[in-house]
C-alpha atoms as a PDB file:
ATOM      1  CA  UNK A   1       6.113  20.123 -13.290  1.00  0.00           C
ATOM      2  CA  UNK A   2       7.086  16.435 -13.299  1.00  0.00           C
ATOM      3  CA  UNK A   3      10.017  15.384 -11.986  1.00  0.00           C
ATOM      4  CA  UNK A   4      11.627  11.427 -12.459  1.00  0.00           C
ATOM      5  CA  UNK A   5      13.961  10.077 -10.628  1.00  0.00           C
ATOM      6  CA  UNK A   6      15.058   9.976  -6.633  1.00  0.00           C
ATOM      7  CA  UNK A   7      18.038  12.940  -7.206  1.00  0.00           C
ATOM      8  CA  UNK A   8      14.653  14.835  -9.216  1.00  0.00           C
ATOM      9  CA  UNK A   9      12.520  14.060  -5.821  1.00  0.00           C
ATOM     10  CA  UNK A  10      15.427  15.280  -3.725  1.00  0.00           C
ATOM     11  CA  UNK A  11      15.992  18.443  -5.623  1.00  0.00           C
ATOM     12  CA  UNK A  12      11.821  19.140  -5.874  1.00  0.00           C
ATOM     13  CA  UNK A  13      11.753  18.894  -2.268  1.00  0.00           C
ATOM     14  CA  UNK A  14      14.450  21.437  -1.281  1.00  0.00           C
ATOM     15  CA  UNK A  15      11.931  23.796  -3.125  1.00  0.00           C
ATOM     16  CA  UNK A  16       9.122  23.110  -1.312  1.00  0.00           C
ATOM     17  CA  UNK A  17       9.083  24.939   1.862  1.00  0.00           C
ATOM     18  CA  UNK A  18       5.551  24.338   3.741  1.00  0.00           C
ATOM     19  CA  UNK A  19       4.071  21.083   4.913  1.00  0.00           C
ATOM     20  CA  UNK A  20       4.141  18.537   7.562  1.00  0.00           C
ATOM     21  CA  UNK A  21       6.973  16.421   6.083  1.00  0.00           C
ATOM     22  CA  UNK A  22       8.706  19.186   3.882  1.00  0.00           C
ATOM     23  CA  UNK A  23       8.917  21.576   6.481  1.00  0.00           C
ATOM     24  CA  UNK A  24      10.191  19.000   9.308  1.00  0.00           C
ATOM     25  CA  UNK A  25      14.333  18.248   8.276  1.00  0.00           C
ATOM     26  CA  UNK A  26      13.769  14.673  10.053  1.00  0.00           C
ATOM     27  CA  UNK A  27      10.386  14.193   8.117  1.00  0.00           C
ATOM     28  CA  UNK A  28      11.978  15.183   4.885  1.00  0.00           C
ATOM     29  CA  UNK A  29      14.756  13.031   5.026  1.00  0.00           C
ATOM     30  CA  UNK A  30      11.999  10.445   5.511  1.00  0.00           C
ATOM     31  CA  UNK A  31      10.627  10.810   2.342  1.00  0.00           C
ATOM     32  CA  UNK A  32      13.370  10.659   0.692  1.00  0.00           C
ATOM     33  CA  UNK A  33      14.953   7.471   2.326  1.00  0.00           C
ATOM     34  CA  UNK A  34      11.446   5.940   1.528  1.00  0.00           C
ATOM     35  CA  UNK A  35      11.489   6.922  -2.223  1.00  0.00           C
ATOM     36  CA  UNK A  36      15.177   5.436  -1.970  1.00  0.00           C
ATOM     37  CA  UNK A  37      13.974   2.052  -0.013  1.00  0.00           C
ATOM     38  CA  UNK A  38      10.889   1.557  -2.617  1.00  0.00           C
ATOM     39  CA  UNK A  39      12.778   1.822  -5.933  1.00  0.00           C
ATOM     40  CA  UNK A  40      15.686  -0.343  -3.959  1.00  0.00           C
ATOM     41  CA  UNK A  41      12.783  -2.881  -3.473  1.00  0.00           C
ATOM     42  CA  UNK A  42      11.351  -2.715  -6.781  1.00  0.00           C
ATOM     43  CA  UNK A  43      13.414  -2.222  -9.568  1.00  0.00           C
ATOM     44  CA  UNK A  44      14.739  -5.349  -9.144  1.00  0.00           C
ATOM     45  CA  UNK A  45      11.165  -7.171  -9.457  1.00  0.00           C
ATOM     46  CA  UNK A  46      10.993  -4.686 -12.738  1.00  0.00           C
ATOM     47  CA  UNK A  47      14.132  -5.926 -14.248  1.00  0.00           C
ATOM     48  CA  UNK A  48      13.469  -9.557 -13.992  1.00  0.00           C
ATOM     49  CA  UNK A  49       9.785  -8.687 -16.349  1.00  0.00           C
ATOM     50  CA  UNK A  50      12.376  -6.649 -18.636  1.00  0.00           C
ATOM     51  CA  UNK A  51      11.084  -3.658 -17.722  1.00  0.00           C
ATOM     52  CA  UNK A  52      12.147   0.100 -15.353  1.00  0.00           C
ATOM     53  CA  UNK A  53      10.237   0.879 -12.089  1.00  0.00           C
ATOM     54  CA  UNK A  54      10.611   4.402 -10.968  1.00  0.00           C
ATOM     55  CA  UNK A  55       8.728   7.284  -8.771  1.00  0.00           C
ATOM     56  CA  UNK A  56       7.640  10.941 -10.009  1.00  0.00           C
ATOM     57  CA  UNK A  57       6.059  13.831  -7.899  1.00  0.00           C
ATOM     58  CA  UNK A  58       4.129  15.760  -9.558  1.00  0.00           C
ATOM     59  CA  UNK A  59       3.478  20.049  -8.461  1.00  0.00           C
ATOM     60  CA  UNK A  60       0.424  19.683  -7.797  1.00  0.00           C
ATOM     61  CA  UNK A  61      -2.363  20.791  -4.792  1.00  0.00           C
ATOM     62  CA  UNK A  62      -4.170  17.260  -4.996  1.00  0.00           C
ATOM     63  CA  UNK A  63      -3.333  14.855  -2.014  1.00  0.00           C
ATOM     64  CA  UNK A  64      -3.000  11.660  -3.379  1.00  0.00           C
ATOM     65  CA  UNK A  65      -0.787   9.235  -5.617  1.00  0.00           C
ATOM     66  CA  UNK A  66      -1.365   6.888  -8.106  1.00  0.00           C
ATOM     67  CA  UNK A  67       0.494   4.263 -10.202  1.00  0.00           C
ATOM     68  CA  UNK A  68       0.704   3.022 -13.973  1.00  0.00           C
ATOM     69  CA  UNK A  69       2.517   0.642 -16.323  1.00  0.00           C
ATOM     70  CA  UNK A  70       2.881   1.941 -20.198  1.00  0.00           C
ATOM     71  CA  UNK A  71       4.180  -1.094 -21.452  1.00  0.00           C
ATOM     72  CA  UNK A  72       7.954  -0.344 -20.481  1.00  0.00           C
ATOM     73  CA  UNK A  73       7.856   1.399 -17.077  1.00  0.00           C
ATOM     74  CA  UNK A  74       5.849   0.556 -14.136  1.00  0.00           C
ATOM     75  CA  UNK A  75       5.519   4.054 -12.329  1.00  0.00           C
ATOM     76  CA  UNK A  76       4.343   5.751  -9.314  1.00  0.00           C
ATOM     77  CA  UNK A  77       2.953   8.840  -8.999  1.00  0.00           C
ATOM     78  CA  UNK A  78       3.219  11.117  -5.844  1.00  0.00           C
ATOM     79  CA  UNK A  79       1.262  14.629  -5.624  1.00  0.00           C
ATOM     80  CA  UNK A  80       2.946  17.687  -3.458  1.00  0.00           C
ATOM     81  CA  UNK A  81      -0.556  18.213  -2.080  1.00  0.00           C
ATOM     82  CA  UNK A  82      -0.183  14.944  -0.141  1.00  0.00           C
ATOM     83  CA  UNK A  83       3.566  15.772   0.931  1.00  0.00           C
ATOM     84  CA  UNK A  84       2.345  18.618   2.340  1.00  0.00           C
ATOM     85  CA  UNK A  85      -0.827  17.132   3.711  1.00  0.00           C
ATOM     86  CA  UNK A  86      -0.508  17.758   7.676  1.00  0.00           C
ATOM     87  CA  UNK A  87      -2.323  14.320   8.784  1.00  0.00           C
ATOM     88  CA  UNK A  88       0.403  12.325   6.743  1.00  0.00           C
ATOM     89  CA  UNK A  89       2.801  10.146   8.697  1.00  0.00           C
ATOM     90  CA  UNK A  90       5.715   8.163   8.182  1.00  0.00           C
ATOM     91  CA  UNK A  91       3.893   4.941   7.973  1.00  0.00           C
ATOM     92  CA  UNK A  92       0.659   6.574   6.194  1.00  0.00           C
ATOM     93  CA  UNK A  93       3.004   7.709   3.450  1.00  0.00           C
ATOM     94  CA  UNK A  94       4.746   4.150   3.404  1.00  0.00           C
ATOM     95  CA  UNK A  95       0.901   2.299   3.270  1.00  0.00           C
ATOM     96  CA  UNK A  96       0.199   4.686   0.667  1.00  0.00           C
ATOM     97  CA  UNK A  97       3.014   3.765  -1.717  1.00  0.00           C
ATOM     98  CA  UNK A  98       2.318   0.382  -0.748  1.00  0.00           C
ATOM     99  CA  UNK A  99      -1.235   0.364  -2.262  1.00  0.00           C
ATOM    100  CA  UNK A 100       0.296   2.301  -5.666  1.00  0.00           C
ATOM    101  CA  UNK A 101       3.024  -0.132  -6.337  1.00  0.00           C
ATOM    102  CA  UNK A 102       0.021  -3.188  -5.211  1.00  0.00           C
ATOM    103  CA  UNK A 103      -1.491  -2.067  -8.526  1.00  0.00           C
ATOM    104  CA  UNK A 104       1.720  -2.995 -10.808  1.00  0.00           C
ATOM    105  CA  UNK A 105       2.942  -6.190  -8.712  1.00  0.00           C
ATOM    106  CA  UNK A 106       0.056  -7.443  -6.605  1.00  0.00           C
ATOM    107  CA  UNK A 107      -1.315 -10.039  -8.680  1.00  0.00           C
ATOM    108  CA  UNK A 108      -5.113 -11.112  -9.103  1.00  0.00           C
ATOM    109  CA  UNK A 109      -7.540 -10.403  -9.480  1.00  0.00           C
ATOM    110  CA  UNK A 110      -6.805  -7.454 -11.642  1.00  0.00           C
ATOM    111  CA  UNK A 111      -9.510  -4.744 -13.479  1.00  0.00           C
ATOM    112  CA  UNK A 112     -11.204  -4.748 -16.266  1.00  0.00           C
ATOM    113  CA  UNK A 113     -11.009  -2.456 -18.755  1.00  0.00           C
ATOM    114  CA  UNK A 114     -12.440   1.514 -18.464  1.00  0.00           C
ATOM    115  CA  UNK A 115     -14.656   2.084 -21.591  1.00  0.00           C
ATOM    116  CA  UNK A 116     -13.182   3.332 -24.689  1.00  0.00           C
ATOM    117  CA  UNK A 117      -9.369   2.454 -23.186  1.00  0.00           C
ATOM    118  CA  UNK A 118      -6.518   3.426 -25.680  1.00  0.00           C
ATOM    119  CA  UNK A 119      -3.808   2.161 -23.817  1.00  0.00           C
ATOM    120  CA  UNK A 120      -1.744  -1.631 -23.141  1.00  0.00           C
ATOM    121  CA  UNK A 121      -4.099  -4.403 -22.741  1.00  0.00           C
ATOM    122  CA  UNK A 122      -3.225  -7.603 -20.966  1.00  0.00           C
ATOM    123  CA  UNK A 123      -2.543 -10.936 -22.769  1.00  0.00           C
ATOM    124  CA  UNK A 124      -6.673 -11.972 -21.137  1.00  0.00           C
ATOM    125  CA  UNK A 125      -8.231  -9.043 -22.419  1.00  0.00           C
ATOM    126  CA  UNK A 126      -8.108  -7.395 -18.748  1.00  0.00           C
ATOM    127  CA  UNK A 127      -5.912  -4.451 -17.279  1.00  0.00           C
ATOM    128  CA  UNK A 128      -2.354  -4.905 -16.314  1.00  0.00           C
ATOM    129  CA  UNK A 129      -3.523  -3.183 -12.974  1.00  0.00           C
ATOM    130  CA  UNK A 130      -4.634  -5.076 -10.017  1.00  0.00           C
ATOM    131  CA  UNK A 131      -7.847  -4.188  -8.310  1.00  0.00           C
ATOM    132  CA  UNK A 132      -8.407  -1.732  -5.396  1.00  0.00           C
ATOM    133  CA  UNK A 133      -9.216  -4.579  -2.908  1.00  0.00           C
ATOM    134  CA  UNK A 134      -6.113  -6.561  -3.957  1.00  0.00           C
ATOM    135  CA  UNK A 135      -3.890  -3.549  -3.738  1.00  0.00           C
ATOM    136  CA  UNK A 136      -5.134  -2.861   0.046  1.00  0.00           C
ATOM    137  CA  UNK A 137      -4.328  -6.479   0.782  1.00  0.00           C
ATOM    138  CA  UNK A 138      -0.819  -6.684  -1.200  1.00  0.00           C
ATOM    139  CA  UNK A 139       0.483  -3.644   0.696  1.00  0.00           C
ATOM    140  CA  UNK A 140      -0.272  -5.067   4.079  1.00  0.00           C
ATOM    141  CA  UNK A 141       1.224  -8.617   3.499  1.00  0.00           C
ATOM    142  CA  UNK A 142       3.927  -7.936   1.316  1.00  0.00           C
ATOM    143  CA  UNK A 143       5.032  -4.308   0.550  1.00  0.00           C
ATOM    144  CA  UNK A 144       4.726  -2.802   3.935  1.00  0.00           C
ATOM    145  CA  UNK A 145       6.451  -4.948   6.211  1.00  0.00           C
ATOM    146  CA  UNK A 146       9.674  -4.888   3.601  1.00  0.00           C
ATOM    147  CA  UNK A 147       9.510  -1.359   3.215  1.00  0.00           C
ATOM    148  CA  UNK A 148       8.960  -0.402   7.201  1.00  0.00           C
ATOM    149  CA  UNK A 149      11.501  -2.773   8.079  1.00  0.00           C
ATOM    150  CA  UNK A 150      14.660  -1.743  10.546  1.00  0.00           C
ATOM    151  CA  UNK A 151      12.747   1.887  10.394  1.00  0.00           C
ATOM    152  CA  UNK A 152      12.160   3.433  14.056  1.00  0.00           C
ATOM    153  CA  UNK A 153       8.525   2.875  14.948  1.00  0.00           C
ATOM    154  CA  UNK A 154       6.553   6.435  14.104  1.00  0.00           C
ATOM    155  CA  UNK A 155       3.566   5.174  16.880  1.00  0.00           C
ATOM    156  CA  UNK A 156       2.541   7.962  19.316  1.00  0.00           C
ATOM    157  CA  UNK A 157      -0.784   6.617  20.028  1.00  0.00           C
ATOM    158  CA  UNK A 158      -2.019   3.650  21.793  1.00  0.00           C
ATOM    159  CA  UNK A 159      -2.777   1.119  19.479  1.00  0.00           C
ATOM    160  CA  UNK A 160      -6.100  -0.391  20.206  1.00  0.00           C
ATOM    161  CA  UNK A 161      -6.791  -3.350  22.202  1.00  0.00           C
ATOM    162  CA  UNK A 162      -8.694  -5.023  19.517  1.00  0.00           C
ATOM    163  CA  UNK A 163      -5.538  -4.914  17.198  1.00  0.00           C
ATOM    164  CA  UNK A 164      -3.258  -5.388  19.578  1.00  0.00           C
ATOM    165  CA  UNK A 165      -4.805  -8.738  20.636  1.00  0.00           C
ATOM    166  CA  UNK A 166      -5.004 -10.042  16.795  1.00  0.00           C
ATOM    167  CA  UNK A 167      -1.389  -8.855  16.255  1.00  0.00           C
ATOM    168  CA  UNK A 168      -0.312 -11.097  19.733  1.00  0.00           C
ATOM    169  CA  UNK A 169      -2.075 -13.620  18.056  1.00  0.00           C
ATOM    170  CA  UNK A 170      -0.874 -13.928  15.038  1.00  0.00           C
ATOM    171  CA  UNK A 171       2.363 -13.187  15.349  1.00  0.00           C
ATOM    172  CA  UNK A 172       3.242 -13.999  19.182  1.00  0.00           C
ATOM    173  CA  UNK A 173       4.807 -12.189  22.293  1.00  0.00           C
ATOM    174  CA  UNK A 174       8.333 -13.780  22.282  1.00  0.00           C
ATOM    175  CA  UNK A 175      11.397 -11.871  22.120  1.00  0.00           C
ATOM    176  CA  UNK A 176      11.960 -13.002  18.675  1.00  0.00           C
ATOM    177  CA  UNK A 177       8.528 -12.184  17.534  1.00  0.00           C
ATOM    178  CA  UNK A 178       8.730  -8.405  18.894  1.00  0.00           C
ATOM    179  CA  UNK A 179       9.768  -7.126  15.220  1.00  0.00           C
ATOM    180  CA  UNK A 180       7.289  -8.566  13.508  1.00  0.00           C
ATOM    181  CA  UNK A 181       4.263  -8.374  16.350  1.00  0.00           C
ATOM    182  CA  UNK A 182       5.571  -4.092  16.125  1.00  0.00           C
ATOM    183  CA  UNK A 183       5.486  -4.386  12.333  1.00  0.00           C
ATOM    184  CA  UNK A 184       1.440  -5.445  12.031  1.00  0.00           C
ATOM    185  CA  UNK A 185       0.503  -3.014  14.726  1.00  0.00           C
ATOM    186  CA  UNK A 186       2.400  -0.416  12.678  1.00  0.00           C
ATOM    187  CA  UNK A 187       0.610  -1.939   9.007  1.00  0.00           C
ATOM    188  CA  UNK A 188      -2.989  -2.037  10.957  1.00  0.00           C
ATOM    189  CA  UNK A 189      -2.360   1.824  12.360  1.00  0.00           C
ATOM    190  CA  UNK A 190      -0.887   3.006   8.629  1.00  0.00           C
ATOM    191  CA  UNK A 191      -4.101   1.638   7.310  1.00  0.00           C
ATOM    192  CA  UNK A 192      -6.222   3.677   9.544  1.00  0.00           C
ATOM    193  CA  UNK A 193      -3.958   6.819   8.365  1.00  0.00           C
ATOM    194  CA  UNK A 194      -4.355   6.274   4.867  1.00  0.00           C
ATOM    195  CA  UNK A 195      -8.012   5.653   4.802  1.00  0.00           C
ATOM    196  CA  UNK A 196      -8.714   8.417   6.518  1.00  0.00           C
ATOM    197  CA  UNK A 197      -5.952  11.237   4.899  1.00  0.00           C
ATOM    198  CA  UNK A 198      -8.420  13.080   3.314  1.00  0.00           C
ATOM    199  CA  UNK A 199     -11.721  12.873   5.978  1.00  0.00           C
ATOM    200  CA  UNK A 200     -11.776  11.145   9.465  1.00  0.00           C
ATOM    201  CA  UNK A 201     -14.588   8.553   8.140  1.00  0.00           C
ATOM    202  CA  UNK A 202     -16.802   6.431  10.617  1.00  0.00           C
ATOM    203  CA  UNK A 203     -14.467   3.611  10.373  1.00  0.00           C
ATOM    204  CA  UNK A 204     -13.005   1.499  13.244  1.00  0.00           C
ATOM    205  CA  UNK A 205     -11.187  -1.244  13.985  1.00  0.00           C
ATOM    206  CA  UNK A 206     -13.627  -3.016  15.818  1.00  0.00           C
ATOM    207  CA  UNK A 207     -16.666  -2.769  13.683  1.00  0.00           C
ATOM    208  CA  UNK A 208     -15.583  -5.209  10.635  1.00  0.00           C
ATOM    209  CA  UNK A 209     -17.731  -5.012   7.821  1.00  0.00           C
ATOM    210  CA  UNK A 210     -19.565  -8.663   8.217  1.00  0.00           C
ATOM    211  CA  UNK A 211     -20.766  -8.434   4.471  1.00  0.00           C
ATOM    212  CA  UNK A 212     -20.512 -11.286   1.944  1.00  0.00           C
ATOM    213  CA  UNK A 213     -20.435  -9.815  -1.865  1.00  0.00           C
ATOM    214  CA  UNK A 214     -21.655 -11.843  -4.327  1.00  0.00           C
ATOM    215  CA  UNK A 215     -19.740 -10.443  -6.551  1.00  0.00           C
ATOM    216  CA  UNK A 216     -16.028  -9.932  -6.944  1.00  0.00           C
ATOM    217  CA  UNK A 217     -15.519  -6.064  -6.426  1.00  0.00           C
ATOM    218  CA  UNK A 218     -12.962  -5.913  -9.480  1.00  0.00           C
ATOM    219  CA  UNK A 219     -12.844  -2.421 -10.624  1.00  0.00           C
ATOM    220  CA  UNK A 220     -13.830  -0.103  -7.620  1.00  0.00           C
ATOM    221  CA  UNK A 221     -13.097   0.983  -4.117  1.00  0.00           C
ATOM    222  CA  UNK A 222     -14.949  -1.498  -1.431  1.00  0.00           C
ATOM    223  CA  UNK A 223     -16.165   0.145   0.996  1.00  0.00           C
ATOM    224  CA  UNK A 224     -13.631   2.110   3.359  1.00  0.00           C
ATOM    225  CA  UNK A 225     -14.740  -0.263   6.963  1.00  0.00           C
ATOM    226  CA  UNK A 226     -14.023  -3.081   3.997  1.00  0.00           C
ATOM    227  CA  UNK A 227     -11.016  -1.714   3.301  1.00  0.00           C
ATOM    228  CA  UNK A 228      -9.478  -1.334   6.342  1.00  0.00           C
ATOM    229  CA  UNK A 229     -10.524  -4.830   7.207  1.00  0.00           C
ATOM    230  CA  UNK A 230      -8.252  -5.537   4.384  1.00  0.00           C
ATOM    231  CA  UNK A 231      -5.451  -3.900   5.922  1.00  0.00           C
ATOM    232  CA  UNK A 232      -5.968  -5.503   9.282  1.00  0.00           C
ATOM    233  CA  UNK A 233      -6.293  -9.238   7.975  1.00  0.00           C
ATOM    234  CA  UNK A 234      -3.115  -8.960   5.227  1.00  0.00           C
ATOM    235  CA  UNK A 235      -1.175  -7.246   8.333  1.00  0.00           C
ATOM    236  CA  UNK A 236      -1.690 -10.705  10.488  1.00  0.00           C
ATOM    237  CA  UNK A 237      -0.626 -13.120   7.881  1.00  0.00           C
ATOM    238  CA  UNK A 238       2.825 -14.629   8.577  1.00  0.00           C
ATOM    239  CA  UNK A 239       3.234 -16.389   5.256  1.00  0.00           C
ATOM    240  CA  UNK A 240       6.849 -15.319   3.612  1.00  0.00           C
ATOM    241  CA  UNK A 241       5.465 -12.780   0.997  1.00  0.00           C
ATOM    242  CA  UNK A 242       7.168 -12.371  -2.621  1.00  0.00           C
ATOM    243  CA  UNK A 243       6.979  -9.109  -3.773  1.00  0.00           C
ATOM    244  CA  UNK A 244       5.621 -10.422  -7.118  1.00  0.00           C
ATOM    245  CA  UNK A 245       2.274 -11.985  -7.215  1.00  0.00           C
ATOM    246  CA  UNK A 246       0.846 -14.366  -9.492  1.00  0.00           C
ATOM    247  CA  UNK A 247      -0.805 -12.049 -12.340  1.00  0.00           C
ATOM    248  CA  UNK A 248      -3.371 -14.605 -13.434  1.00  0.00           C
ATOM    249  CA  UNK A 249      -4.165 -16.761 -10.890  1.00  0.00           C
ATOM    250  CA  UNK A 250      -5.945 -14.757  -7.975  1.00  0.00           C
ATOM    251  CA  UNK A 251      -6.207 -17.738  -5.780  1.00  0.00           C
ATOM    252  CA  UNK A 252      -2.449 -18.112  -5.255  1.00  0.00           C
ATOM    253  CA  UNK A 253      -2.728 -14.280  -3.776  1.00  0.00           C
ATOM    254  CA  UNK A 254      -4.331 -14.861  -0.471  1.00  0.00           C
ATOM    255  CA  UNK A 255      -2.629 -15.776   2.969  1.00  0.00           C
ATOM    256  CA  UNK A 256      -2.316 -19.509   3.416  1.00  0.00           C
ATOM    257  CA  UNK A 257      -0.989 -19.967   7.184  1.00  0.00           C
ATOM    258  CA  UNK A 258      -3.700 -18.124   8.759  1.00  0.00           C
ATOM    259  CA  UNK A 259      -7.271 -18.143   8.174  1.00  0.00           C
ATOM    260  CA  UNK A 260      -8.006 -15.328   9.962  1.00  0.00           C
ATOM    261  CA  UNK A 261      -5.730 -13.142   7.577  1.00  0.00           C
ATOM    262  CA  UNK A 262      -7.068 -14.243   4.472  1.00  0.00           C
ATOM    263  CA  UNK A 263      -8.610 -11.608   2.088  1.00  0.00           C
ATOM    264  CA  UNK A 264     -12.361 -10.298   3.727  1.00  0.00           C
ATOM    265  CA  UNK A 265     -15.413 -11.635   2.014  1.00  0.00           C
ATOM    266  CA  UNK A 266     -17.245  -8.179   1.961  1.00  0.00           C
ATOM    267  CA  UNK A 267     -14.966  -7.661  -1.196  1.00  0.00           C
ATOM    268  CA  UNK A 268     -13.656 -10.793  -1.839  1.00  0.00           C
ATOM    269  CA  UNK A 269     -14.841 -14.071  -3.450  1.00  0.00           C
ATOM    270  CA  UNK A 270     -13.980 -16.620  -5.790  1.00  0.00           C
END
């Protein structure tokens, strides 16, 4: 069953009736304020290119999502499976759909091509789809922070010292500063949560993967402790983010204010 369209997602989910968001009426209304907020966010950004932006859930047990541009529409995908999932959160399920719409508007660097590919190519000969890495980081600085902003904060568990300190750092203590200090503790946690939605890896916040690559990781997952350095270092940069990044030029889509929040080297390099 496939389903386009926020009223479609509203009217799929009445159906549904187990699940740790479908079954919880405050939950549910979450998910569909969320699907409302992202297309709010990003159909503009899809007009502008001359093209439609728009969500679909799809009936089936497999927790994940995914995203994809035919030429016309850029598109996200959302399984029930990860609806129901019971270790999904507010903010999890806001990081996720971060990373999905990071493939269609994140910028460089961007994949190659899969073998024998039928479908769009880009005007270099690449994908149209930006690379795992990039998607991590694009969430974090840009999409996350937009989309979680004026929501309640979901946190119920002590955020670790180690990110709380880089957050306080980055960001500051002031009064003015709370929103934004509460909003990279929140990006940092919904990292965590969406790394570890399907298994509760050996990753933590204060064992940063120290690796350089010598290689740009273009076209496949880094590793997760990689990745959720990722989320931690886009979460402290304070630059002002566009929600459109620069397609070709991959150098242009890193933080510039903050060193410390620039894209990690273990996946990284130009």
């Amino acid at each position: 069953m496939r389903l386009k369209g926020i009223s479609a997602l509203i009217l799929w989910m009445s159906v549904v009736s187990e699940g740790a968001l479908a079954a919880d009426n405050v939950l549910s209304e979450t998910i569909r304020s969320t699907f409302t907020n992202l297309e709010s966010l990003y159909q503009p950004v899809a007009k502008k290119l001359g093209k439609a932006f728009e969500v679909v859930t799809e009936d089936t047990s497999y927790v994940g999502a995914g995203a994809e541009f035919d030429g016309q529409v850029y598109r996200v995908r959302v399984s029930r499976g990860l609806l129901e999932s019971e270790k999904l959160d507010p903010d999890t399920f806001r990081m996720i759909l971060c990373h999905e719409v990071g493939h269609l508007f994140g910028g460089g660097p961007r994949k190659h091509l899969p073998p024998e590919w039928e479908g769009i190519v880009a005007h270099d000969g690449l994908s149209h789809m930006t690379s795992e890495g990039q998607s991590d980081y694009y969430a974090a600085v840009s999409c996350f922070r937009k989309l979680a902003k004026g929501t309640e904060n979901p946190l119920r568990v002590m955020v670790p010292s180690y990110i709380q300190e880089k957050c306080e750092r980055a960001w500051g203590t002031s009064f003015h500063a709370a929103e934004s200090l509460g909003l990279c503790l929140r990006s940092a946690m919904a990292g965590l949560g969406f790394l570890q939605i399907t298994f509760e890896f050996p990753i933590a916040f204060h064992t940063p993967d120290l690796s350089a690559t010598s290689e740009l990781i273009r076209d496949v997952y880094p590793a997760r402790q990689c990745r959720l350095d990722t989320f931690v270092q886009g979460s402290l940069c304070t630059d002002e983010s566009p929600l459109l990044w620069d397609f070709d030029d991959s150098t242009k889509s890193n933080c510039q204010t903050n060193p410390e929040a620039q894209r990690p080297s273990c996946w990284y390099t130009e």
